[in-house]
N, C-alpha and C. Protein backbone atom coordinates (compact mmCIF):
# COMPACT_ATOMS: atom_id res chain seq x y z
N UNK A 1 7.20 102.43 24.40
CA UNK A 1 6.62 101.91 23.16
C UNK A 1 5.21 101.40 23.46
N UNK A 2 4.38 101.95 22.79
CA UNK A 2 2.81 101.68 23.28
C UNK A 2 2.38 100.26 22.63
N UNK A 3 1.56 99.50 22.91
CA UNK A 3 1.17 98.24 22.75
C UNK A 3 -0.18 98.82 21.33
N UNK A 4 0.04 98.30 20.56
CA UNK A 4 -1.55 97.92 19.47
C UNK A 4 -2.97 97.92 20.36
N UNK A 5 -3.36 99.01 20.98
CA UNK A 5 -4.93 99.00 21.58
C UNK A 5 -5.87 99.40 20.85
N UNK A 6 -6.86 99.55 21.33
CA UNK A 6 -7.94 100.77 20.17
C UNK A 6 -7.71 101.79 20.89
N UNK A 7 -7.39 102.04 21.73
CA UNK A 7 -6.39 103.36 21.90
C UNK A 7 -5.92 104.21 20.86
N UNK A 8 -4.46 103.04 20.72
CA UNK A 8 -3.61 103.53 19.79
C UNK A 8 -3.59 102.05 18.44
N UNK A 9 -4.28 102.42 17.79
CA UNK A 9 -4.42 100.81 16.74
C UNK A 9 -3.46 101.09 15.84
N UNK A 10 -2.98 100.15 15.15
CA UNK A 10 -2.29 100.07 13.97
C UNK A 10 -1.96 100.66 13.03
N UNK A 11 -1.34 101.31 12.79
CA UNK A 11 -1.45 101.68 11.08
C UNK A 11 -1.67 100.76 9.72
N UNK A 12 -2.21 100.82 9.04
CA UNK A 12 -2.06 100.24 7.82
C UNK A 12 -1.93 101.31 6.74
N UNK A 13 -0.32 101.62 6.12
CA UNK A 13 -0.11 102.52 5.62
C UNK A 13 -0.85 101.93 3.41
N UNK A 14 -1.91 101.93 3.82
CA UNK A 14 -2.24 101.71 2.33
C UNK A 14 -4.27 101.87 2.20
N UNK A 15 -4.21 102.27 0.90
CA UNK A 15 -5.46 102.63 0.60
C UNK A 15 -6.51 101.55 -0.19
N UNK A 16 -5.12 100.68 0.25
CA UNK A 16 -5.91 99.15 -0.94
C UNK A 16 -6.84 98.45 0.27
N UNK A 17 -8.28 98.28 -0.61
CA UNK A 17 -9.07 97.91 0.33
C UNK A 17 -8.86 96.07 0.56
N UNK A 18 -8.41 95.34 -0.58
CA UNK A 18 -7.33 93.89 -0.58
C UNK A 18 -6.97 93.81 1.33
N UNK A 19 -5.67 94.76 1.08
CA UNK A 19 -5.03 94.81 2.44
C UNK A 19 -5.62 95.22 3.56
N UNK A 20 -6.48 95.87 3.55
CA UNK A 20 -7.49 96.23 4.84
C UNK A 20 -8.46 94.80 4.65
N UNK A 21 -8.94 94.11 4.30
CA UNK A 21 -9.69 92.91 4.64
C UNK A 21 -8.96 92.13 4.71
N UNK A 22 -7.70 91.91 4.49
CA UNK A 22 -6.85 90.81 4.79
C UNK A 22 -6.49 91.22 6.34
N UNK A 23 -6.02 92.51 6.62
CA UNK A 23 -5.63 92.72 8.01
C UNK A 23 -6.20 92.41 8.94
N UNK A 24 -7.97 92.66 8.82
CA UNK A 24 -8.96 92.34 9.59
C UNK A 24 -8.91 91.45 10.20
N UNK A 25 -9.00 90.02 9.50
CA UNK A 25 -8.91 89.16 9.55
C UNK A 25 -8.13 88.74 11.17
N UNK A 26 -6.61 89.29 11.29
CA UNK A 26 -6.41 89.18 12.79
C UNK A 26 -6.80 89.70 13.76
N UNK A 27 -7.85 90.49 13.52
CA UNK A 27 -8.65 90.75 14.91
C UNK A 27 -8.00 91.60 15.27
N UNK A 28 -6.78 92.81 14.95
CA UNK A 28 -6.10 93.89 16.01
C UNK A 28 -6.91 95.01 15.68
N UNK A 29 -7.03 96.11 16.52
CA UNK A 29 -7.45 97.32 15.85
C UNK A 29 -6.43 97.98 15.05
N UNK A 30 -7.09 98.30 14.22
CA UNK A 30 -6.25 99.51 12.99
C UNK A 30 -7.13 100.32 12.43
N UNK A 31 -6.35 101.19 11.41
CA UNK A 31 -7.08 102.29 10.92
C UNK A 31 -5.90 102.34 9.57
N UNK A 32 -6.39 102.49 8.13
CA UNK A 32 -6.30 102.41 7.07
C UNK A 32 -5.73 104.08 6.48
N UNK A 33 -4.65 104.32 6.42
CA UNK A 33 -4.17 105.81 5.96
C UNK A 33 -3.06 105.54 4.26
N UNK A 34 -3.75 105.90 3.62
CA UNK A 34 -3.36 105.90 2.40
C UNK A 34 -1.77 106.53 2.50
N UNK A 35 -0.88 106.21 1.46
CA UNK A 35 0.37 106.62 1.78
C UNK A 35 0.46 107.65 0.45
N UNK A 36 1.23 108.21 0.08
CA UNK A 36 1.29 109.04 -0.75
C UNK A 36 3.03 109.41 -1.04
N UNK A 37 3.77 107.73 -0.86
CA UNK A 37 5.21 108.03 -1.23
C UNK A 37 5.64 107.49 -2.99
N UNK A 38 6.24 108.15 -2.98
CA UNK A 38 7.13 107.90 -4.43
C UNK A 38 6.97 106.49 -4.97
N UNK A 39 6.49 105.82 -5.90
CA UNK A 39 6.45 104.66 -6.06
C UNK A 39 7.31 104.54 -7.58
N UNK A 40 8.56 105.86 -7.82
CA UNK A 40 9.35 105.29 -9.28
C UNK A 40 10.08 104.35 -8.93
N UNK A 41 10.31 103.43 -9.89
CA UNK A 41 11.55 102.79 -10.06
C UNK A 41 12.62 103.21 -10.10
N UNK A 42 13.50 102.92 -9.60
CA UNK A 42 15.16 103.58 -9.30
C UNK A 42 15.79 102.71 -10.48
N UNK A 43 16.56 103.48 -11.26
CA UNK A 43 17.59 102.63 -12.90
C UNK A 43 18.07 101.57 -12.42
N UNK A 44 18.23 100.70 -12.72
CA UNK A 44 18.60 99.09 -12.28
C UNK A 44 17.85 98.55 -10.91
N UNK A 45 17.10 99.24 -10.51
CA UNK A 45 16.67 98.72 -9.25
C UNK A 45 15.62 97.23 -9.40
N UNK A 46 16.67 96.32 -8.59
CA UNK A 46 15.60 94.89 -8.79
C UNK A 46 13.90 95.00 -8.60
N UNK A 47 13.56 94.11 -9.07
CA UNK A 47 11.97 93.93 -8.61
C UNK A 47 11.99 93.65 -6.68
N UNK A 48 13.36 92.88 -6.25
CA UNK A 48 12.90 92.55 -5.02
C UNK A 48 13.23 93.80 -3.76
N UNK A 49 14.70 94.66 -4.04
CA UNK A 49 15.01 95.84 -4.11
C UNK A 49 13.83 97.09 -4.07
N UNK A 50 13.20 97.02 -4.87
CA UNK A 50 11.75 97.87 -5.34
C UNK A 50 10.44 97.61 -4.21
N UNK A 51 10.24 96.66 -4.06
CA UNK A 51 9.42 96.03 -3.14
C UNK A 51 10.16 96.19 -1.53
N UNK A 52 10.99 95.91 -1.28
CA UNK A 52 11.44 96.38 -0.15
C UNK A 52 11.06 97.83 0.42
N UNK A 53 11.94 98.43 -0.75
CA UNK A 53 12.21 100.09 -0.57
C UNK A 53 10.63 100.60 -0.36
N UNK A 54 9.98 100.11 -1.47
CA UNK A 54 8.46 101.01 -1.45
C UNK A 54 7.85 100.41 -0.07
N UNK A 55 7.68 99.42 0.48
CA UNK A 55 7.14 99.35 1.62
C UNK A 55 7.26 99.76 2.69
N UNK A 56 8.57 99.73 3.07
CA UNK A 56 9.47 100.78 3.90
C UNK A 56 9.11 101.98 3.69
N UNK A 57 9.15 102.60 2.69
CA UNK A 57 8.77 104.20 2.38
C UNK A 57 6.97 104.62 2.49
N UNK A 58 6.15 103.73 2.69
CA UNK A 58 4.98 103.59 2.59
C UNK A 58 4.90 103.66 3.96
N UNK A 59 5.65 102.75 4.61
CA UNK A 59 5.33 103.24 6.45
C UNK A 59 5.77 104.25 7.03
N UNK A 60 7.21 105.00 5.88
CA UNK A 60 7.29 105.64 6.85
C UNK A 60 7.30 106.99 6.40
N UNK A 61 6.65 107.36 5.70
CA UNK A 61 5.42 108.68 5.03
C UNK A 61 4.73 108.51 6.27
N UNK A 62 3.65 107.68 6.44
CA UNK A 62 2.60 107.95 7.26
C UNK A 62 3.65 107.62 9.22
N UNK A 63 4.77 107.43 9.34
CA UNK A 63 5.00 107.51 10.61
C UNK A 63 5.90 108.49 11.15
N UNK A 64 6.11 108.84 10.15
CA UNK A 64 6.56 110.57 10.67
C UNK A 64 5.63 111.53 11.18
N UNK A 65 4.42 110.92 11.06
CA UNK A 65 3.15 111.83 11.53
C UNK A 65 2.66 111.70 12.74
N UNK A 66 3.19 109.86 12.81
CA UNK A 66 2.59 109.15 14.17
C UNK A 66 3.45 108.46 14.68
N UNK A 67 4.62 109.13 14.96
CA UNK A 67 5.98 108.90 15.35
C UNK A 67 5.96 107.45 16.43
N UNK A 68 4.34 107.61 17.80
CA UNK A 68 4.57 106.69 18.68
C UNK A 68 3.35 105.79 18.76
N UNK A 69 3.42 105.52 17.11
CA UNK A 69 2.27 104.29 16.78
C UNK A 69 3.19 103.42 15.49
N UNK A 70 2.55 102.35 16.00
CA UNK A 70 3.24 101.20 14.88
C UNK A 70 2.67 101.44 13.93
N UNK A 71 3.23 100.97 12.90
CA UNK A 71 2.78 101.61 11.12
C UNK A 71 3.23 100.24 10.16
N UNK A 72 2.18 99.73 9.85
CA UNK A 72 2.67 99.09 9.05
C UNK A 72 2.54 99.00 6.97
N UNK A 73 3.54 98.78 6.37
CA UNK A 73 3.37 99.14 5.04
C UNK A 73 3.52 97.84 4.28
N UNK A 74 3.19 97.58 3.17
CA UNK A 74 3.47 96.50 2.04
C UNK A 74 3.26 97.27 1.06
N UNK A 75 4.30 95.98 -0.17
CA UNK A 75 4.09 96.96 -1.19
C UNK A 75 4.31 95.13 -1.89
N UNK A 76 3.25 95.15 -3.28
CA UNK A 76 3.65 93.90 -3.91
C UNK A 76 4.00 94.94 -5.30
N UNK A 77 5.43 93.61 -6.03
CA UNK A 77 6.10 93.66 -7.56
C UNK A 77 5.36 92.79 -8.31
N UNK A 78 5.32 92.67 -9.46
CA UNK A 78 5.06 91.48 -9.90
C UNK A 78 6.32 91.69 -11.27
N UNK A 79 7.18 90.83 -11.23
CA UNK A 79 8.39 89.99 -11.85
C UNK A 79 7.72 89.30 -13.20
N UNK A 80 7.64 89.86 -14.19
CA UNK A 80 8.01 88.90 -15.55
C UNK A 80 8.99 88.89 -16.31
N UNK A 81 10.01 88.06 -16.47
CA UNK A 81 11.07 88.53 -16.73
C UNK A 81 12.03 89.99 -16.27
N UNK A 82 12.03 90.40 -17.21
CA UNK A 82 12.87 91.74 -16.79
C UNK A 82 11.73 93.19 -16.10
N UNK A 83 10.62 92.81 -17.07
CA UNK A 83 9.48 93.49 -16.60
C UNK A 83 8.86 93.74 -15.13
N UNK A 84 8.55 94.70 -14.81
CA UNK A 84 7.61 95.03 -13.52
C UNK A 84 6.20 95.51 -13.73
N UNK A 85 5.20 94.82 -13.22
CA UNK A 85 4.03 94.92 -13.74
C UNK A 85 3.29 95.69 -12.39
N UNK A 86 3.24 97.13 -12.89
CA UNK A 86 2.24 97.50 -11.74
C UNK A 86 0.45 96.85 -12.03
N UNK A 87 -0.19 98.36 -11.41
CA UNK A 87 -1.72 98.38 -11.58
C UNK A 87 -1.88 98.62 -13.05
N UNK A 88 -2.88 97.99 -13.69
CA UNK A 88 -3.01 98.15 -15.15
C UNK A 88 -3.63 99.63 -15.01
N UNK A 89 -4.94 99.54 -14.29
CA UNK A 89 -5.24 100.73 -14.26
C UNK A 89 -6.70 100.53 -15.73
N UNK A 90 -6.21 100.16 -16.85
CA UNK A 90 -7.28 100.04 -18.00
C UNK A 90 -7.07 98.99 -18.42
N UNK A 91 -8.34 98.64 -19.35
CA UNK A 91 -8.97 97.19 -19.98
C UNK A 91 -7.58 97.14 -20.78
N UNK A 92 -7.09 97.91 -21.50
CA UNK A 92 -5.91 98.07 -22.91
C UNK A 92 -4.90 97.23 -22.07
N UNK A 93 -4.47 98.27 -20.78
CA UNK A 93 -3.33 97.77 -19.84
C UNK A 93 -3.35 96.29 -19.38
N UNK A 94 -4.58 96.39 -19.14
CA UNK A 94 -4.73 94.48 -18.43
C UNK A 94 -4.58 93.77 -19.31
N UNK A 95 -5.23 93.66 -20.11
CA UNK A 95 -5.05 92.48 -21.58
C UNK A 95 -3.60 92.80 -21.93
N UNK A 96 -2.67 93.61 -22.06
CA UNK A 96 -1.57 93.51 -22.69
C UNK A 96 -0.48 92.74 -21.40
N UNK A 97 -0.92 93.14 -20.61
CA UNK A 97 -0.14 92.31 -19.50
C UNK A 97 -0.62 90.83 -18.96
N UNK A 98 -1.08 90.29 -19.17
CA UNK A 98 -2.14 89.06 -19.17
C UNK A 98 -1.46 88.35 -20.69
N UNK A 99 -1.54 88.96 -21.73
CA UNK A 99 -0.39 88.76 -23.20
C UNK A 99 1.23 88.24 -22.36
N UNK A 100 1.73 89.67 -22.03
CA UNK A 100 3.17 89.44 -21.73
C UNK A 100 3.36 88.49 -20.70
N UNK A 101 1.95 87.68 -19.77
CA UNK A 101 2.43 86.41 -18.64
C UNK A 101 1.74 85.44 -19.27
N UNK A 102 1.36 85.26 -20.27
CA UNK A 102 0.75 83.75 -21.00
C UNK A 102 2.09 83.14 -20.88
N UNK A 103 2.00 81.26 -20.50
CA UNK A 103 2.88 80.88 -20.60
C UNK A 103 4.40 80.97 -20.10
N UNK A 104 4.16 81.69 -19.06
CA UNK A 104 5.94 82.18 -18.44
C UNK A 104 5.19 81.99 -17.29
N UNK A 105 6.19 81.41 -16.44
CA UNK A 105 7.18 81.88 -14.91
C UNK A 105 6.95 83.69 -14.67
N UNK A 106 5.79 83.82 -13.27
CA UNK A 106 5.72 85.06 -12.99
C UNK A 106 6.09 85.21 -11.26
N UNK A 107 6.86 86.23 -10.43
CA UNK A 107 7.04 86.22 -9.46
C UNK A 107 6.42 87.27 -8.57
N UNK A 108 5.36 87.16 -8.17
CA UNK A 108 4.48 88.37 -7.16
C UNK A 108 5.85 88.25 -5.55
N UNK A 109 6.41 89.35 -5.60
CA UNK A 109 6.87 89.92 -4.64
C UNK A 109 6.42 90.51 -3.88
N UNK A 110 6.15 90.71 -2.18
CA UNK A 110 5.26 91.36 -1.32
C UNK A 110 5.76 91.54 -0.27
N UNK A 111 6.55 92.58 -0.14
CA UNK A 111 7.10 92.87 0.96
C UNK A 111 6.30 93.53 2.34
N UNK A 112 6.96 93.27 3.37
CA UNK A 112 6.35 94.46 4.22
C UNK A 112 7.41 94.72 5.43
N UNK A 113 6.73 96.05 6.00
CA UNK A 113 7.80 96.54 6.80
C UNK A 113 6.82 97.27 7.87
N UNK A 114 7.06 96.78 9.02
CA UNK A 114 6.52 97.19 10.36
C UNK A 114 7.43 97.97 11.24
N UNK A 115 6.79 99.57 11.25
CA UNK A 115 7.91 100.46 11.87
C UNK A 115 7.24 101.43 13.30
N UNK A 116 8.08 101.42 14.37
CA UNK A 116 7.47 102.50 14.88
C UNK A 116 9.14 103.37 15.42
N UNK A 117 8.43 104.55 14.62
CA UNK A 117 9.51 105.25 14.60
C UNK A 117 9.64 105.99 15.86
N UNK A 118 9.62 106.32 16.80
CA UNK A 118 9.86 107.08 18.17
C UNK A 118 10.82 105.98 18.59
N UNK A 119 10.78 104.71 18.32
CA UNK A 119 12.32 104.03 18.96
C UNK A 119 13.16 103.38 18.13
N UNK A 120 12.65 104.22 16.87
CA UNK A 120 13.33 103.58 15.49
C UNK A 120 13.59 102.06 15.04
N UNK A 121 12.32 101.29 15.27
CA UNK A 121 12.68 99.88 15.51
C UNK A 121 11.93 99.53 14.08
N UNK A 122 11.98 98.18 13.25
CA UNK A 122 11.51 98.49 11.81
C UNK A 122 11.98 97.18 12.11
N UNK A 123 11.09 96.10 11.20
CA UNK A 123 10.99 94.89 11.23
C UNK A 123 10.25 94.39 9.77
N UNK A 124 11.31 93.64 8.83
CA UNK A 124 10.89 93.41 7.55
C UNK A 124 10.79 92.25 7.23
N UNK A 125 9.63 91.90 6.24
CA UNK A 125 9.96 90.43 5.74
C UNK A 125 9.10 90.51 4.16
N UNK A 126 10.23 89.34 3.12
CA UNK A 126 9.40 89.36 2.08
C UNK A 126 8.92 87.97 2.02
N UNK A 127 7.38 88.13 1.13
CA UNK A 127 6.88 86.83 0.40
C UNK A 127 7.29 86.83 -0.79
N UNK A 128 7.80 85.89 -1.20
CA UNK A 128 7.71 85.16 -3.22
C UNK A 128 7.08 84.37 -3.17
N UNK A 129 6.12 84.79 -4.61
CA UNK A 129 5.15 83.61 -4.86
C UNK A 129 5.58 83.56 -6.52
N UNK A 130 5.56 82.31 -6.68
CA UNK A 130 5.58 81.92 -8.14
C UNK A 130 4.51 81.26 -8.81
N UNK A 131 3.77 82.08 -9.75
CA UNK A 131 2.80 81.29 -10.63
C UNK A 131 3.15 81.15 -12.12
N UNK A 132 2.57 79.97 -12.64
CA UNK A 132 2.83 79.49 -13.55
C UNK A 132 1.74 80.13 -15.13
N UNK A 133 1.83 80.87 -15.40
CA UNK A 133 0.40 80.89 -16.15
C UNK A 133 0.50 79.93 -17.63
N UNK A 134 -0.78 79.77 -17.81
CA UNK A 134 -1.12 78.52 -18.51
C UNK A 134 -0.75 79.85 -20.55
N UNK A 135 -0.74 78.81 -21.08
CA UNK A 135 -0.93 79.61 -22.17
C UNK A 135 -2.00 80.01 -22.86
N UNK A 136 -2.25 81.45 -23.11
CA UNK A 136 -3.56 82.23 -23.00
C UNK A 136 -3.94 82.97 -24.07
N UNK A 137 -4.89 82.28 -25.03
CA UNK A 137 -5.36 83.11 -26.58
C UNK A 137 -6.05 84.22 -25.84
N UNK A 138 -5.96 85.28 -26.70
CA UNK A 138 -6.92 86.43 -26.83
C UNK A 138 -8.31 86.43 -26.60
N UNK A 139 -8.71 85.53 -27.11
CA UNK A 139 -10.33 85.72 -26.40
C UNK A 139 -10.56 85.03 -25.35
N UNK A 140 -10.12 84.51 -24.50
CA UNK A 140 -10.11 83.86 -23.27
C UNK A 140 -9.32 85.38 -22.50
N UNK A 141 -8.23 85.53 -22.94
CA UNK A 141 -7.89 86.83 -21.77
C UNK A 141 -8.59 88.28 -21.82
N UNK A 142 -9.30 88.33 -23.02
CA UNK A 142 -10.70 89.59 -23.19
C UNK A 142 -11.92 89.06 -22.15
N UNK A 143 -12.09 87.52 -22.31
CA UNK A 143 -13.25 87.37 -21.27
C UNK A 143 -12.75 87.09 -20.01
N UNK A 144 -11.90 86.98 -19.49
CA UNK A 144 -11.37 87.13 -18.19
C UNK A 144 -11.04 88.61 -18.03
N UNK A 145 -10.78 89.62 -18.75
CA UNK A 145 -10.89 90.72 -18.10
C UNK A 145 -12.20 91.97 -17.70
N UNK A 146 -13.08 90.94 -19.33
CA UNK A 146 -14.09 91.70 -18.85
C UNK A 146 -15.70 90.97 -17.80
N UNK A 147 -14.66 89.03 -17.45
CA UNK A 147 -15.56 88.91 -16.29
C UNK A 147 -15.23 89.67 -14.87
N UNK A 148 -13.36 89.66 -14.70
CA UNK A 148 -13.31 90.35 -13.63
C UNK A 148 -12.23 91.20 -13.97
N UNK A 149 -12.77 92.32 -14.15
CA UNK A 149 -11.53 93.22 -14.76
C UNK A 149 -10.67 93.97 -13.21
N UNK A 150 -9.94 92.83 -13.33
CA UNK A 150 -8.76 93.45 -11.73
C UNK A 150 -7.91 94.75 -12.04
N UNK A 151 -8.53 95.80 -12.60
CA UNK A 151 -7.76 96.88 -12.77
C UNK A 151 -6.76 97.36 -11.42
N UNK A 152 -7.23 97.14 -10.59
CA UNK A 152 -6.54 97.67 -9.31
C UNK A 152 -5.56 96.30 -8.96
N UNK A 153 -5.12 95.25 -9.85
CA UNK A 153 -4.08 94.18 -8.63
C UNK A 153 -3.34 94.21 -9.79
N UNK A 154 -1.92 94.42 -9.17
CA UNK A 154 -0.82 93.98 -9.78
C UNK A 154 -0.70 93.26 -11.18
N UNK A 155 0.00 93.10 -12.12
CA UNK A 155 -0.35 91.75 -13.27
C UNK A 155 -1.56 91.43 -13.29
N UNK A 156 -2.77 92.35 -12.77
CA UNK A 156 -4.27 92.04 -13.56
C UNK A 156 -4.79 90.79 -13.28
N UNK A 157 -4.41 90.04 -12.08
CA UNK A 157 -4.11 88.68 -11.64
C UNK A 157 -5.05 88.60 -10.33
N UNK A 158 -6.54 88.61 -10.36
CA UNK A 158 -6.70 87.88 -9.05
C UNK A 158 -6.68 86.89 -8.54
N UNK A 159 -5.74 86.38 -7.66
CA UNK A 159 -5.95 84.99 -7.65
C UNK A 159 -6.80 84.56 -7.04
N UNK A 160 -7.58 85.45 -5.84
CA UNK A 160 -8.98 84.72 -5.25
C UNK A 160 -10.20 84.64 -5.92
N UNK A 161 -10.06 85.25 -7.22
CA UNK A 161 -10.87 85.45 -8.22
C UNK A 161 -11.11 84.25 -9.08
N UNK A 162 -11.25 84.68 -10.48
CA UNK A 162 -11.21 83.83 -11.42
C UNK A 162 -9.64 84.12 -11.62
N UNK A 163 -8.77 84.26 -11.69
CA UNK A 163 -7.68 84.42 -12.23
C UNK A 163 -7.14 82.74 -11.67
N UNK A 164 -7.29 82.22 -10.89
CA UNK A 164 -7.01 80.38 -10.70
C UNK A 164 -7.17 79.66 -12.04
N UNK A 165 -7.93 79.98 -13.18
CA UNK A 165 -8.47 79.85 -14.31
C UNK A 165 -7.43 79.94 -15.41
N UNK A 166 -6.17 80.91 -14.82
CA UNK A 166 -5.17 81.52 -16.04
C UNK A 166 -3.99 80.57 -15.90
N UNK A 167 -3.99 79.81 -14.55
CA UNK A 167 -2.97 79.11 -14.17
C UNK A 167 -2.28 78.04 -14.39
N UNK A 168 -1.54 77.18 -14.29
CA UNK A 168 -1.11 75.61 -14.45
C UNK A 168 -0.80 75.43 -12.66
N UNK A 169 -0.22 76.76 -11.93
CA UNK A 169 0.40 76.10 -10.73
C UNK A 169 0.91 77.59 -10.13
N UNK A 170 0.54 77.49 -8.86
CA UNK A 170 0.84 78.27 -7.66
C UNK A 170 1.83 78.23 -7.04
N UNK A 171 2.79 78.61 -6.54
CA UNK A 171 3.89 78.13 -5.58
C UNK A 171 3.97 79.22 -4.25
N UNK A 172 3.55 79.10 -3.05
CA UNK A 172 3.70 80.32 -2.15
C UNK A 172 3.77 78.88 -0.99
N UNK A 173 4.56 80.18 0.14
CA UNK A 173 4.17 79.48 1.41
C UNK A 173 3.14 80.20 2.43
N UNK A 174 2.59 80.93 1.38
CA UNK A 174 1.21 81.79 1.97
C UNK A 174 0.52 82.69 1.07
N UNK A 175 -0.69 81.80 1.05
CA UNK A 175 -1.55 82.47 0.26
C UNK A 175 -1.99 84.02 0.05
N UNK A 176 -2.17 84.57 1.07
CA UNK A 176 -2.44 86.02 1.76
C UNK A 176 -1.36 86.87 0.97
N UNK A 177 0.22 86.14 0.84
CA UNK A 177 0.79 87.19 0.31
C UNK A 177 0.41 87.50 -1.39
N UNK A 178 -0.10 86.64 -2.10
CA UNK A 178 -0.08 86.76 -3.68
C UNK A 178 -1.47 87.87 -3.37
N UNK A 179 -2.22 88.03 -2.69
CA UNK A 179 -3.43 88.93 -2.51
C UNK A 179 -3.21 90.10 -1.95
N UNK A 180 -1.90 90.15 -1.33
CA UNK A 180 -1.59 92.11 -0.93
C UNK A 180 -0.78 91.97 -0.20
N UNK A 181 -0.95 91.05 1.21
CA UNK A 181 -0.65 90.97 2.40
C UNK A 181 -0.20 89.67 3.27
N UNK A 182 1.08 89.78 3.26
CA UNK A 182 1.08 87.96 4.01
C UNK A 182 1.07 87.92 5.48
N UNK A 183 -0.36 87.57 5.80
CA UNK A 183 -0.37 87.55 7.57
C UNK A 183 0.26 86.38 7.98
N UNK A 184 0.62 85.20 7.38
CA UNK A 184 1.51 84.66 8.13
C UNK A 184 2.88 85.39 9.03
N UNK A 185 3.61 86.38 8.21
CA UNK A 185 4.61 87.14 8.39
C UNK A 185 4.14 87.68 8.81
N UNK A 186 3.14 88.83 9.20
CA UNK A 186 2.80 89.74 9.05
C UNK A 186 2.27 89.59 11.36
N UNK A 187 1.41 87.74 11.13
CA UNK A 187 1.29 87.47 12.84
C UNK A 187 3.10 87.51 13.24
N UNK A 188 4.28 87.18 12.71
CA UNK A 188 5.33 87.13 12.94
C UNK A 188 6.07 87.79 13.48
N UNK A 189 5.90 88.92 12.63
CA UNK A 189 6.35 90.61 13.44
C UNK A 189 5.69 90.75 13.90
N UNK A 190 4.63 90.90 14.36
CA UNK A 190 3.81 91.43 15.85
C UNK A 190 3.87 90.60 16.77
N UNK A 191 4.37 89.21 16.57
CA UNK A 191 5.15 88.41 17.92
C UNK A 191 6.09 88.53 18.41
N UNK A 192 7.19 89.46 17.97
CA UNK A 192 8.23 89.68 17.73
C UNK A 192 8.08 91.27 18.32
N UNK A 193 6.94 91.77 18.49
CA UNK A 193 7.32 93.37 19.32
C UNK A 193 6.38 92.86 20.32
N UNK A 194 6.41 91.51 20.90
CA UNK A 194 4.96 91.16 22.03
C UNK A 194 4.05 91.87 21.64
N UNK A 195 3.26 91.77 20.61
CA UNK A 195 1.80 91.76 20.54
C UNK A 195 1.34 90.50 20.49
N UNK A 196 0.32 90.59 21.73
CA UNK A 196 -1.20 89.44 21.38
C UNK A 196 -2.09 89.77 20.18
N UNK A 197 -2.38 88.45 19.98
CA UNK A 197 -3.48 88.76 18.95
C UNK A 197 -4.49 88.50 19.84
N UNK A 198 -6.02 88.56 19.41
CA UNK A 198 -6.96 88.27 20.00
C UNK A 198 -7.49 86.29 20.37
């Protein structure tokens, strides 16, 4: 099992540039490979269920390729009620989902899963974060989308952004995870296959 060098660096099985500057951050070498697995929802499949599975399947698309390199994947849910809120993707999408979390209990789920498949070893952990959002008229959530229109994050929610603005209250035991990636967990498993960090 080869050690994380610039040799052989990391995988980061995702194309979100979020998670590549969060990874940075620990100083390992990696290299950023977009994944290209299935991201439907399975019929009854939980939000936390969903988040598992897709992260797992995100590493291991790209480690069937690189059988004797570590690969690592995340995948965040975001939980409103019964709802799952991907990428809005458009201004229409964001504002209507920014509507459906005024005032409710929302749960950003963020799983991840660190695999290297040549000794089939796979090491998972999830973050829950709970935010509170404040209750939110229409023209306050039109000018929050069109000061920072987060088309690309989950529930349209940045929280390193202005989206702190939409809030009453945060609840995580790591910030990093409501933003893509929780390196607390994330230094955890790589202590856990003896990797140094720098």
């Amino acid at each position: 099992m080869l050690p994380i060098t610039a040799d052989s660096p990391l995988i980061l099985a995702s194309g979100s540039r979020y998670r590549a500057e969060l990874l940075s951050r620990l100083g390992l070498p990696f290299v950023a490979m977009p994944s290209q697995a299935d991201e439907t929802r399975l019929p009854r499949e939980s939000p936390l269920a969903l988040a598992r599975r897709l992260a797992e399947a995100k590493a291991r698309v790209i480690s069937r390729h690189h059988p004797d390199r570590w690969v690592l994947g995340s995948d965040q849910v975001v939980a409103c009620g019964d709802e799952v809120l991907g990428k809005p993707g458009t201004r229409e999408a964001a504002i209507a989902q920014l509507r459906l979390q005024s005032g409710r209990n929302v749960e950003f789920i963020t799983a991840v899963a660190l695999i290297h498949e040549a000794t089939a070893t796979i090491l998972r952990h999830v973050d829950r974060t709970h935010v509170r959002f404040r209750a939110l008229g229409d023209d306050e959530i039109a000018r929050y989308v069109d000061a920072e229109p987060a088309f690309d994050c989950a529930g349209s929610f940045k929280s390193e952004g202005l989206g702190t603005a939409l809030v009453d209250a945060i609840e995580s035991e790591d910030a990093t995870g409501l933003v893509g990636l929780p390196l607390i967990a994330v230094r955890r498993l790589l202590a856990a296959i003896g990797q140094p960090l720098p």
